[in-house]
Protein backbone atom coordinates (compact mmCIF):
# COMPACT_ATOMS: atom_id res chain seq x y z
CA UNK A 1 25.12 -8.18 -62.66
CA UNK A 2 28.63 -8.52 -63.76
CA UNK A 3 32.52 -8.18 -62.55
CA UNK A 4 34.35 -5.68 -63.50
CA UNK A 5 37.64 -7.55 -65.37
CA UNK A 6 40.73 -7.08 -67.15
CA UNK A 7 40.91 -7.57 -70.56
CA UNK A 8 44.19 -9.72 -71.45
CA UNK A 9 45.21 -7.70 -74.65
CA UNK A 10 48.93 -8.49 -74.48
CA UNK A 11 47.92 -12.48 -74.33
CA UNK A 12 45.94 -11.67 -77.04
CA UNK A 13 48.45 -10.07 -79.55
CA UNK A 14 50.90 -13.00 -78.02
CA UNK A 15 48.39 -15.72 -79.44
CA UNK A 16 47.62 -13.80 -82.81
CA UNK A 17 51.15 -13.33 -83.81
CA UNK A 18 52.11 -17.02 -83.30
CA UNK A 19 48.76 -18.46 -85.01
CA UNK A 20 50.23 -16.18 -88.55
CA UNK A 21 53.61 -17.34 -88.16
CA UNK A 22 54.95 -20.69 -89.06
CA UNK A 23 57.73 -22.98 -88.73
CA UNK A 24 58.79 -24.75 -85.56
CA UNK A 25 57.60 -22.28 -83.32
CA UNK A 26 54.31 -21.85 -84.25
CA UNK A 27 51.53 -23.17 -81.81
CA UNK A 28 49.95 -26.53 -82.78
CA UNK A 29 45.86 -26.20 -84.33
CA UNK A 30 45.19 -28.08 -80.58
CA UNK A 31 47.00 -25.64 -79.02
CA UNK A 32 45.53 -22.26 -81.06
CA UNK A 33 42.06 -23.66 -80.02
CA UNK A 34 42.50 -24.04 -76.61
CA UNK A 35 44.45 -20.57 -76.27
CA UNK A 36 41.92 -19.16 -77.77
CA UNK A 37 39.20 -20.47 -75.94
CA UNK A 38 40.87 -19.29 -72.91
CA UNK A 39 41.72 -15.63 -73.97
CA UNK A 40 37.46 -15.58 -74.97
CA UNK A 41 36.64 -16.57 -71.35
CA UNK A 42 39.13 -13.85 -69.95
CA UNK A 43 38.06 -10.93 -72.15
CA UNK A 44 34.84 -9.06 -70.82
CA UNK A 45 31.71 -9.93 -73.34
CA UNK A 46 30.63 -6.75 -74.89
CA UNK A 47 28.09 -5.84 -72.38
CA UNK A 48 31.15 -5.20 -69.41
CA UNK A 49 32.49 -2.76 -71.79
CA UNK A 50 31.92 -0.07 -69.02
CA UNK A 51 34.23 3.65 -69.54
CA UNK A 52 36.04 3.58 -66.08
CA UNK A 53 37.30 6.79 -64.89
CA UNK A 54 39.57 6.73 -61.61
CA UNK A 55 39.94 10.43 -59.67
CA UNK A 56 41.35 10.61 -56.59
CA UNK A 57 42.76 13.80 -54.42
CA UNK A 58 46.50 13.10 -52.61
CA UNK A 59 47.62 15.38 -49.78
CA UNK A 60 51.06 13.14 -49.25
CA UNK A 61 50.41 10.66 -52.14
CA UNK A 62 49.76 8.03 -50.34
CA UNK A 63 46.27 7.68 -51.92
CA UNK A 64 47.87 8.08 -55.54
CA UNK A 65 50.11 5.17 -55.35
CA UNK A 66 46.30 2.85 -54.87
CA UNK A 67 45.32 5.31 -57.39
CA UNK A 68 46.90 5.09 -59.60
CA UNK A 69 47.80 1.11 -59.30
CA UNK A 70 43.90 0.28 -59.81
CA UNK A 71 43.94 2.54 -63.04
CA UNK A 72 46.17 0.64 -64.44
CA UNK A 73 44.79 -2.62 -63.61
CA UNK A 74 41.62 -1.41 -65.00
CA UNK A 75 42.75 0.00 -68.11
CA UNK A 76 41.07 3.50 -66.89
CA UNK A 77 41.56 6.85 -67.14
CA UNK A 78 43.15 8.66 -64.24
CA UNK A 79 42.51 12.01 -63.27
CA UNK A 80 43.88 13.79 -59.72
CA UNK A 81 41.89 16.46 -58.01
CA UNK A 82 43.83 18.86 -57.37
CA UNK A 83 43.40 21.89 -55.28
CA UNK A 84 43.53 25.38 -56.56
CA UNK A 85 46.05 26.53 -53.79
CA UNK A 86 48.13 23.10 -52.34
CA UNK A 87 48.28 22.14 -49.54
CA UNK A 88 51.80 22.61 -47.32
CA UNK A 89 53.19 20.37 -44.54
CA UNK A 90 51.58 23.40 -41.88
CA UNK A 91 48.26 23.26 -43.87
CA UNK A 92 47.58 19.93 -42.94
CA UNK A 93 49.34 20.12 -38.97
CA UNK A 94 46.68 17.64 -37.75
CA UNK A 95 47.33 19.05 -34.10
CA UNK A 96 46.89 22.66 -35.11
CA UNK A 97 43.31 23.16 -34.50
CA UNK A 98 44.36 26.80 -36.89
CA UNK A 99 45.40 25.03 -39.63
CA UNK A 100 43.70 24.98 -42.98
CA UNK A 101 42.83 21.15 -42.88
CA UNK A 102 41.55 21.88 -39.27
CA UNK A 103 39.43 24.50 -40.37
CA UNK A 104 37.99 23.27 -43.38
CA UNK A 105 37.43 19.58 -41.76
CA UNK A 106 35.49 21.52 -38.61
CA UNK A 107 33.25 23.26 -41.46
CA UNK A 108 31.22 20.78 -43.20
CA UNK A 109 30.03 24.08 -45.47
CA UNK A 110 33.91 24.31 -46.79
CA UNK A 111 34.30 23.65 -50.09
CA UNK A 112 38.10 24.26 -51.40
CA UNK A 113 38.66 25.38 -55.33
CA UNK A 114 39.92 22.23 -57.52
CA UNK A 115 42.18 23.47 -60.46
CA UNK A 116 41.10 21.86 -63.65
CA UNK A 117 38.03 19.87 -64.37
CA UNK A 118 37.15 16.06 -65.45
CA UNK A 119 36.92 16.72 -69.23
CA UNK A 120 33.42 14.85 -70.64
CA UNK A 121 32.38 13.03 -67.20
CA UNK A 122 29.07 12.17 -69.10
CA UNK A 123 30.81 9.30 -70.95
CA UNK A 124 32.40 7.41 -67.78
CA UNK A 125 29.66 4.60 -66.65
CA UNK A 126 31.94 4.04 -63.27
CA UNK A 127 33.45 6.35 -61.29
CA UNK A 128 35.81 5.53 -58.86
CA UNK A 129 36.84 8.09 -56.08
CA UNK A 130 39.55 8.24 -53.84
CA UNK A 131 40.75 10.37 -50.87
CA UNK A 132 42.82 10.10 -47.64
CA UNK A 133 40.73 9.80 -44.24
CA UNK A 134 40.74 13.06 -42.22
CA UNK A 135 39.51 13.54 -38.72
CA UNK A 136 37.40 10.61 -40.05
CA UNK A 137 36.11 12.16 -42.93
CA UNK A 138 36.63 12.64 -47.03
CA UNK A 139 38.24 15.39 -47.19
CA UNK A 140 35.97 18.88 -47.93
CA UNK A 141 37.78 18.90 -51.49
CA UNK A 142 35.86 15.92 -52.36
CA UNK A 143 32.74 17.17 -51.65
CA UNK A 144 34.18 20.00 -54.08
CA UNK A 145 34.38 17.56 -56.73
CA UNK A 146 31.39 15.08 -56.34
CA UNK A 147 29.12 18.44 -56.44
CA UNK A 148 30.83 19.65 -59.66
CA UNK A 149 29.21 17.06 -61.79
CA UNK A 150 26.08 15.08 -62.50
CA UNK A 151 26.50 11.16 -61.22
CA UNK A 152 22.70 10.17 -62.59
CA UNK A 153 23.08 6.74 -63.41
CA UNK A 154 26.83 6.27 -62.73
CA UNK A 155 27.93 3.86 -60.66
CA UNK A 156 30.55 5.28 -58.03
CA UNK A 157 33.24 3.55 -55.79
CA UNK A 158 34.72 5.17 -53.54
CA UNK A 159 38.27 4.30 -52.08
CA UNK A 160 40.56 5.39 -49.32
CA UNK A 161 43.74 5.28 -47.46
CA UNK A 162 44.85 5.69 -43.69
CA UNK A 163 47.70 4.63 -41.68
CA UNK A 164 45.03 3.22 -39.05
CA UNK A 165 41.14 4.60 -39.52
CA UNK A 166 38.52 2.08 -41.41
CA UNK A 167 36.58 3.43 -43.96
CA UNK A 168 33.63 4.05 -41.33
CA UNK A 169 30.63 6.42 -42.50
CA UNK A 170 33.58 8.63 -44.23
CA UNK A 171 31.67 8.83 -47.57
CA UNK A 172 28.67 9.68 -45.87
CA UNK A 173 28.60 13.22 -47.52
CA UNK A 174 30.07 12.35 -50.53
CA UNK A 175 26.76 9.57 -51.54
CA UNK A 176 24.00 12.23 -49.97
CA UNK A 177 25.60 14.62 -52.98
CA UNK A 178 25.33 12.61 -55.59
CA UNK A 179 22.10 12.12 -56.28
CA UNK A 180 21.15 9.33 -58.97
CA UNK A 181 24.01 7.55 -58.94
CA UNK A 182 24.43 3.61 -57.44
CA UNK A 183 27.05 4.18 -54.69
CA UNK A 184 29.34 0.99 -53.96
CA UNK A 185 30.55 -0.13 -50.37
CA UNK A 186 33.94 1.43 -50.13
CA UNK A 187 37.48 0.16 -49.06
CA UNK A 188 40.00 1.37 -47.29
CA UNK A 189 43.69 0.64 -48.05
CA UNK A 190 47.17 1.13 -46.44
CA UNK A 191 49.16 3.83 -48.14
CA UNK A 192 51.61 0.81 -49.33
CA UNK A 193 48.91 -1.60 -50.51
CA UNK A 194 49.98 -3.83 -53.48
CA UNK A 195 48.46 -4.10 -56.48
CA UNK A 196 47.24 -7.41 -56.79
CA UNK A 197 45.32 -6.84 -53.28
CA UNK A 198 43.73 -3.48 -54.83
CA UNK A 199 42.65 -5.83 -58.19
CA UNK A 200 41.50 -8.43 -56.10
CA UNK A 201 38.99 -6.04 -54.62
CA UNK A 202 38.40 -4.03 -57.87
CA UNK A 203 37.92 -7.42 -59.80
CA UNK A 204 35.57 -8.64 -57.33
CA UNK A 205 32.98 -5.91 -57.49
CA UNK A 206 29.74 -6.24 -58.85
CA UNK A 207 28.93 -3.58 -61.59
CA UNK A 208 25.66 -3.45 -63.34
């Protein structure tokens, strides 16, 4: 097993540029070794080296703020799922048991169109996914996406946001469909969640 880290490149390119210049402010041989030392133990070793690829659908963009915040803490690619027709403000009228949200949440069979497509998912190792919690749920759009693509041997993570619902059993549908892959505990986040709590949790995970 190993955690999933952030490589310190700009510490990096800090240390090499002072070790090749000279004069006054160039660091001591002491002080080049121990820097050194310490950037080693921060970088991943070359077996961590895993392609991280963070996709995440955002009715009110509440989930692409944590979205978009642990891509760049990873040093991933991003990638939205976005849905062939948006969604308006009556679309997703919670209390409007007509709306389109209501409908497609009270159909598990609904599967809305996503506009685009992940371009070469085979070379992503990790896969995180994230989505806003309806009636409970992952939205239907996500069960779009995980069945679009094969997750054999990928590990996935899945992520989400509410103003007050846990994360529950709502990836329950999204881990039957994809078969093959090592699906992570997921975590849910408030919509304003900073980003050193989402790298706290994204730096603690265990990723074979």
């Amino acid at each position: 097993m190993k955690k999933l880290c952030v490589s310190l490149l700009a510490f990096v390119m800090a240390l090499t540029l002072a070790a090749c210049g000279g004069g006054a402010g160039s660091l001591s041989s002491a002080d080049r070794s121990a820097a050194s030392s310490k950037a080693a133990e921060s970088l991943p070793s070359s077996d961590a080296a895993a392609k991280v690829l963070v996709a995440y659908f955002s009715a009110t963009n509440n989930t692409k703020g944590v979205a978009e915040k642990l891509a760049a803490g990873l040093g991933a690619d991003l990638y939205e799922i976005t849905p062939a027709e948006p969604y308006t403000s009556e679309d997703l009228n919670y209390g409007n048991s007509d709306s389109r949200s209501s409908k497609e949440m009270n159909d598990p069979n609904a599967r809305p169109a996503i506009s685009g497509s992940v371009k070469n998912m085979e070379q992503y190792d990790v896969v995180f996914v994230g989505y806003p919690i309806w009636w409970g749920e992952a939205p239907r759009i996500m069960s779009t996406f995980i069945e679009s693509y094969d997750f054999s041997g990928k590990t996935v993570v899945p992520f989400c946001t509410s103003g007050s619902s846990g994360f529950g059993s709502s990836d329950q549908a999204l881990r039957a469909a994809a078969s093959g892959a090592k699906w992570l505990e997921g975590r849910r986040f408030a919509a304003g969640a900073s980003a050193d709590e989402v790298m706290e949790w994204a730096n603690g995970l265990e990723i074979d």
